[in-house]
C-alpha atoms as a PDB file:
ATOM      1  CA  UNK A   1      19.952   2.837  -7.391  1.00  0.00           C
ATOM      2  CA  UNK A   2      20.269   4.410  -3.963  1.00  0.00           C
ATOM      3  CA  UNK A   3      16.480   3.993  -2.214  1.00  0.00           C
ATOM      4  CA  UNK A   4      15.833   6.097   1.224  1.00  0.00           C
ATOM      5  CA  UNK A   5      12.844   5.980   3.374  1.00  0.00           C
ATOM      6  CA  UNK A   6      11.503   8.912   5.517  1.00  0.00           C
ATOM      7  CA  UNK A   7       8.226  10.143   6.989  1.00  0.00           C
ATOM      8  CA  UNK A   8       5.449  11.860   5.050  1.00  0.00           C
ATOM      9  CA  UNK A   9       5.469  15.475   4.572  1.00  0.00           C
ATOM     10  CA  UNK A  10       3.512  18.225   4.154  1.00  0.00           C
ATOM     11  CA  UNK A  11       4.196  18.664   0.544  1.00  0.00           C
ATOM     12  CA  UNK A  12       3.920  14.737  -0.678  1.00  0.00           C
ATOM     13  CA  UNK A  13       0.390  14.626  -1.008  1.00  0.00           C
ATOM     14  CA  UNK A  14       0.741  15.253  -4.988  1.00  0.00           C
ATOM     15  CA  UNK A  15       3.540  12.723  -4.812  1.00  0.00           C
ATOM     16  CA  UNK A  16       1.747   9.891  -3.280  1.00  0.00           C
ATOM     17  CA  UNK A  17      -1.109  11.006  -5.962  1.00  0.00           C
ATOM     18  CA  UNK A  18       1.058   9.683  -8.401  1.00  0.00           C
ATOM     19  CA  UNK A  19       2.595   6.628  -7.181  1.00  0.00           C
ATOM     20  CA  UNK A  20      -0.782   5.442  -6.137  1.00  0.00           C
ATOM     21  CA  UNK A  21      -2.631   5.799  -8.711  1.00  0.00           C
ATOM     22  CA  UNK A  22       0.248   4.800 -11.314  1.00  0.00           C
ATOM     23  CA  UNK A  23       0.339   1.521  -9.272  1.00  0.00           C
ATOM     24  CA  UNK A  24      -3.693   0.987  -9.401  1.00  0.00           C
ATOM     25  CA  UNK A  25      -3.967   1.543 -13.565  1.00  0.00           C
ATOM     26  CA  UNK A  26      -0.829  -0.466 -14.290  1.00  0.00           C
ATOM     27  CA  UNK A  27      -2.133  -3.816 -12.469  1.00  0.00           C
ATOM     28  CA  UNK A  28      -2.965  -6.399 -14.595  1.00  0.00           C
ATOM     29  CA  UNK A  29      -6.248  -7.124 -16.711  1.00  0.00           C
ATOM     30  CA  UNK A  30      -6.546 -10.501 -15.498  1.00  0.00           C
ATOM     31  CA  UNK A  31      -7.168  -9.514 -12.129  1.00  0.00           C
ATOM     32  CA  UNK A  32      -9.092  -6.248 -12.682  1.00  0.00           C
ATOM     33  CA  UNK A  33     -10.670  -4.764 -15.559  1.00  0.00           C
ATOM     34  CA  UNK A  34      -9.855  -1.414 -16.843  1.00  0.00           C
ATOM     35  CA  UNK A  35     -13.135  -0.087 -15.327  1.00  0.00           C
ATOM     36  CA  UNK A  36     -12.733  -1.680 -12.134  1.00  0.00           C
ATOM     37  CA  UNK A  37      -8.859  -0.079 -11.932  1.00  0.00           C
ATOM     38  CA  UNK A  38     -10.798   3.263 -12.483  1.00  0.00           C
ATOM     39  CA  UNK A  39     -13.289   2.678 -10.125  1.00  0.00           C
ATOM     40  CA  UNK A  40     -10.576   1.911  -7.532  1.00  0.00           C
ATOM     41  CA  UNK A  41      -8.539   4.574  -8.044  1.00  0.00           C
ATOM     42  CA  UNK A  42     -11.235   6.887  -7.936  1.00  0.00           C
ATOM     43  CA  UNK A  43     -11.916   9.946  -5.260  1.00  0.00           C
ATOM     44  CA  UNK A  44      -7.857   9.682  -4.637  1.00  0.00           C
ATOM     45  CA  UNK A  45      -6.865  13.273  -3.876  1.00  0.00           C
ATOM     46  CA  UNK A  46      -3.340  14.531  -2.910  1.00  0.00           C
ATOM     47  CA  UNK A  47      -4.768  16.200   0.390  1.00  0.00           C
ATOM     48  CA  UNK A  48      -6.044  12.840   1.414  1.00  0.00           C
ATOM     49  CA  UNK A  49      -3.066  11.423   2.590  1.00  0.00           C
ATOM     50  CA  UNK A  50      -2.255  14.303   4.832  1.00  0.00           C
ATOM     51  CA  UNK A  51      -6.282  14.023   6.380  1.00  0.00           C
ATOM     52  CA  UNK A  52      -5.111  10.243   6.505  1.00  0.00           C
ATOM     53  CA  UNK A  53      -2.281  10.851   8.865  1.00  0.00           C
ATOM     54  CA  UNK A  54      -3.632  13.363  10.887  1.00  0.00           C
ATOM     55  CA  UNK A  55      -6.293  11.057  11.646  1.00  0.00           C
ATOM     56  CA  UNK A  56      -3.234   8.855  12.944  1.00  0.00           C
ATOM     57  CA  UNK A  57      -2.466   6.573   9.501  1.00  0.00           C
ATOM     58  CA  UNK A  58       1.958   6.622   9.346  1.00  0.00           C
ATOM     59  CA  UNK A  59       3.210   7.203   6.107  1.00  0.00           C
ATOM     60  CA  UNK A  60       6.973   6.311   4.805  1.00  0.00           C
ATOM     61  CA  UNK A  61       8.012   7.143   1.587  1.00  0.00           C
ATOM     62  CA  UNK A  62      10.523   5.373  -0.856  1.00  0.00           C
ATOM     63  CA  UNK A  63      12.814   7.953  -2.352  1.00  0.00           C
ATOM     64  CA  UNK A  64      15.420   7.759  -4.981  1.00  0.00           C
ATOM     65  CA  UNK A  65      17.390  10.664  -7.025  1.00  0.00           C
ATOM     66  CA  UNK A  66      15.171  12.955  -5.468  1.00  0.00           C
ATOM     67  CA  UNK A  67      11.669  11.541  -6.937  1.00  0.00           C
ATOM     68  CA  UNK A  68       9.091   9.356  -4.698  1.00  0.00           C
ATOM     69  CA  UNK A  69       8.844   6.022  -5.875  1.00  0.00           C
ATOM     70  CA  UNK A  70       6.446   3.973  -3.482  1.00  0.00           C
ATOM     71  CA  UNK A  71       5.154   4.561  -0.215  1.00  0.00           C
ATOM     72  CA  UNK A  72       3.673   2.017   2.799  1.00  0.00           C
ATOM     73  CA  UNK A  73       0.919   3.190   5.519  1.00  0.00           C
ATOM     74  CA  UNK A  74      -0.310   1.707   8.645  1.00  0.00           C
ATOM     75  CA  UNK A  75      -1.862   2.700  11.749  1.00  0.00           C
ATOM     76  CA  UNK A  76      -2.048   1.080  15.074  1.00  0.00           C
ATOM     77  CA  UNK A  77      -3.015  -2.332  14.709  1.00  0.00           C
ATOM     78  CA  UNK A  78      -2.574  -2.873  10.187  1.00  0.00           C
ATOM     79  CA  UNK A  79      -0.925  -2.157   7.132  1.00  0.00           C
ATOM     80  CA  UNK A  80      -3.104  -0.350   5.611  1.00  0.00           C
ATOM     81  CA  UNK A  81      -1.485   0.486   2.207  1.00  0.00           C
ATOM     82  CA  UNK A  82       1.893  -0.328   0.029  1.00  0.00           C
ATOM     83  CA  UNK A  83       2.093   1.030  -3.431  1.00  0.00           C
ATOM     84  CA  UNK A  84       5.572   1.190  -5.680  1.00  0.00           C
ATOM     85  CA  UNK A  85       5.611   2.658  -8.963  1.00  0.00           C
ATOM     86  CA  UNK A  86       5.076   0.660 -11.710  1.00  0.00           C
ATOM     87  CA  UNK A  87       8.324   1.054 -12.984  1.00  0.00           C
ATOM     88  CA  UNK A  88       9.861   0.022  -9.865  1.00  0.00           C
ATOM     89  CA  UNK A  89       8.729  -2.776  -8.719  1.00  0.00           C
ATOM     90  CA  UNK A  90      10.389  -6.009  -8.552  1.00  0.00           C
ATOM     91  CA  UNK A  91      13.486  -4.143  -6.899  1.00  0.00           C
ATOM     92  CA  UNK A  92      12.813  -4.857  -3.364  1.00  0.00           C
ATOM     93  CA  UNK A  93      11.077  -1.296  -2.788  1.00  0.00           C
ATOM     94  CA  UNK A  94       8.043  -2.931  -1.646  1.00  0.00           C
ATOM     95  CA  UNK A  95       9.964  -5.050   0.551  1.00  0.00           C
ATOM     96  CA  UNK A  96      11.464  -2.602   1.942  1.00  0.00           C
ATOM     97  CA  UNK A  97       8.809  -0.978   2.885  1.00  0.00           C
ATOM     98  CA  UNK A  98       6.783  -3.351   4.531  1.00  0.00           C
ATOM     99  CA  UNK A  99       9.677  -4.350   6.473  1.00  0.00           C
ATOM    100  CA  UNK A 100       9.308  -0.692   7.788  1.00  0.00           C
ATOM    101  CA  UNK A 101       5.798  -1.059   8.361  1.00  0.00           C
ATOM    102  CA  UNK A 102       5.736  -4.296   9.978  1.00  0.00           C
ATOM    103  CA  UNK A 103       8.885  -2.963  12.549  1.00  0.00           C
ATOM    104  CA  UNK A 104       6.840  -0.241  13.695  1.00  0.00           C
ATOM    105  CA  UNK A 105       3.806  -2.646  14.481  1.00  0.00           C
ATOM    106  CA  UNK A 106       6.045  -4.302  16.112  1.00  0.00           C
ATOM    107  CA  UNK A 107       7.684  -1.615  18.247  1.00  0.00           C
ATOM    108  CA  UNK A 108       3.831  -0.268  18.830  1.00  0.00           C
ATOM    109  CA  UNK A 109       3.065  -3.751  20.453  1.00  0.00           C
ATOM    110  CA  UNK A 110       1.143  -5.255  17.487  1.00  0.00           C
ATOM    111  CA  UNK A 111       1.823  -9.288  17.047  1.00  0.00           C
ATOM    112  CA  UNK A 112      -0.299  -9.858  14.585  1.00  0.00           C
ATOM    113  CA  UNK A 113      -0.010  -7.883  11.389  1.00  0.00           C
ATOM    114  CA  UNK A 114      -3.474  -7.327   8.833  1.00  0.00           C
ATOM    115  CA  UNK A 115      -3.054  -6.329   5.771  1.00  0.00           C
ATOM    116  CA  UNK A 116      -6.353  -6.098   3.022  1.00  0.00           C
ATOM    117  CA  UNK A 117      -5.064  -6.513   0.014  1.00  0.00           C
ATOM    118  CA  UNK A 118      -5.690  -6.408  -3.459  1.00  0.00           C
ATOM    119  CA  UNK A 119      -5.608 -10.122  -5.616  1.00  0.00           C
ATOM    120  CA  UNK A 120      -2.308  -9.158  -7.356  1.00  0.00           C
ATOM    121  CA  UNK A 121      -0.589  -7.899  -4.201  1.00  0.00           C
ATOM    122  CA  UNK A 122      -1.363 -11.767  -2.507  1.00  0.00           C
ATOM    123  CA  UNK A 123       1.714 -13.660  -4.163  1.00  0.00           C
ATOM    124  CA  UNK A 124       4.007 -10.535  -2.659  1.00  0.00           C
ATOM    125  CA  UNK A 125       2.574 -10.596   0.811  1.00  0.00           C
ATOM    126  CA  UNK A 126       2.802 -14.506   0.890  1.00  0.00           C
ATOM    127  CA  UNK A 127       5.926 -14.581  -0.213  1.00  0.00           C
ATOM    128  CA  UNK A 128       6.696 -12.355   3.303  1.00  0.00           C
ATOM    129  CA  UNK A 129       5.337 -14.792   5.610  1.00  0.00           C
ATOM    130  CA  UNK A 130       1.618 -13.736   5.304  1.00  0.00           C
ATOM    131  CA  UNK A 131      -1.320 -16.410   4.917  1.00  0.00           C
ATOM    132  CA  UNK A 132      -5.040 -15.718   3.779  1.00  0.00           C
ATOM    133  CA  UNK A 133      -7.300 -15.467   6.503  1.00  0.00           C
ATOM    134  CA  UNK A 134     -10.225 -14.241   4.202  1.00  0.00           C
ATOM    135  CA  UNK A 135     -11.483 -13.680   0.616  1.00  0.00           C
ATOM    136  CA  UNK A 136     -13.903 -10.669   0.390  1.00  0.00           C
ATOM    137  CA  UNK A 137     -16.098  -8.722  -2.184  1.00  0.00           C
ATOM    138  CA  UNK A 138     -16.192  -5.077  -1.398  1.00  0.00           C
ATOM    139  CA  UNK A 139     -17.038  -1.998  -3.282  1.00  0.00           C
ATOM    140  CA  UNK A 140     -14.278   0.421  -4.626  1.00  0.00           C
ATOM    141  CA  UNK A 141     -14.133   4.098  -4.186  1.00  0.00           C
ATOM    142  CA  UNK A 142     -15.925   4.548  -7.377  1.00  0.00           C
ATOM    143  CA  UNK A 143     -18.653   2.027  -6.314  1.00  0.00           C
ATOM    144  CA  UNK A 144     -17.893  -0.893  -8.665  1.00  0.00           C
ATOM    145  CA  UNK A 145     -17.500  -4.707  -6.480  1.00  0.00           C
ATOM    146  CA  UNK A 146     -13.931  -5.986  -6.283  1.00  0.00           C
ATOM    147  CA  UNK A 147     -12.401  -9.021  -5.136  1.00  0.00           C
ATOM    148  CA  UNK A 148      -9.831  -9.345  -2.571  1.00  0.00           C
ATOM    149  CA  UNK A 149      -7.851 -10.576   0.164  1.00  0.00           C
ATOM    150  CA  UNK A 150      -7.148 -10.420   3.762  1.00  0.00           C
ATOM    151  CA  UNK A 151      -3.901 -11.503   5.025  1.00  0.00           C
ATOM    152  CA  UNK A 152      -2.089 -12.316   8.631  1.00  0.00           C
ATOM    153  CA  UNK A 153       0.943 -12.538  10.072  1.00  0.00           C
ATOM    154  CA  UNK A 154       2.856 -12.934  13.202  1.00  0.00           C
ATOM    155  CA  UNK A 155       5.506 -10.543  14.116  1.00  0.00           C
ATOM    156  CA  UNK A 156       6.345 -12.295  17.212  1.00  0.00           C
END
């Protein structure tokens, strides 16, 4: 499998729909509940992501055989997102990306990369170099409490 990364487009919006929110249902019950997935994934629209970078977020997509298959997002100082479809991950696609992510922090000046992530998405991020700086409680987009992380790392 041939994977290529470029910049957001106009037209991904619908694409990014559906890797993110393919990537929120299919986590695991034992770290969310089916109604806390929901409630996560909630509110996601396909003309979000193009508000999100106009308002300065990057966005690089993960393509193969013409079809999106994950994405990463940051903006000046954070990652702010890094979703691979579920039927993809575990192929280095998330590395990948975040590799992308974290080189543009870089280049932007940025030593210390932030990333708030979800409790499944912890083992992935530690396994890149990143340590827990903080365990939170926040509510979703559909309003329901969920548990997560935040996680550091120097670039430098």
């Amino acid at each position: 499998m041939t994977v290529t990364l470029r910049e957001f487009q106009d037209g991904d919006g619908p694409a990014l729909l559906a890797v993110h929110t393919e990537a929120i249902l299919a986590t695991r019950d034992e770290f969310y509940s089916a109604a806390e997935r929901q409630s996560w994934a909630h509110g996601l629209t396909a003309a979000g992501y193009r508000r999100a970078r106009d308002a300065g977020e990057t966005f690089v997509l993960a393509i193969s055989d013409g079809a999106v298959i994950g994405f990463c997002s940051w903006d000046q100082q954070r990652i702010v997102g890094l979703y691979v479809a579920p039927g993809q991950q575990g192929k280095g696609i998330g590395a990948l990306l975040l590799s992308r992510g974290e080189q543009a922090l870089r280049e932007a000046g940025v030593s210390l990369s932030r990333i708030h992530a979800s409790l499944p998405a912890v083992s992935f991020y530690e396994a890149r170099g990143y340590v827990i700086s903080g365990r939170f409680t926040h509510a979703s987009r559909g309003g329901l409490m969920m548990d997560d992380a935040m996680l550091e790392k120097h670039l430098t």
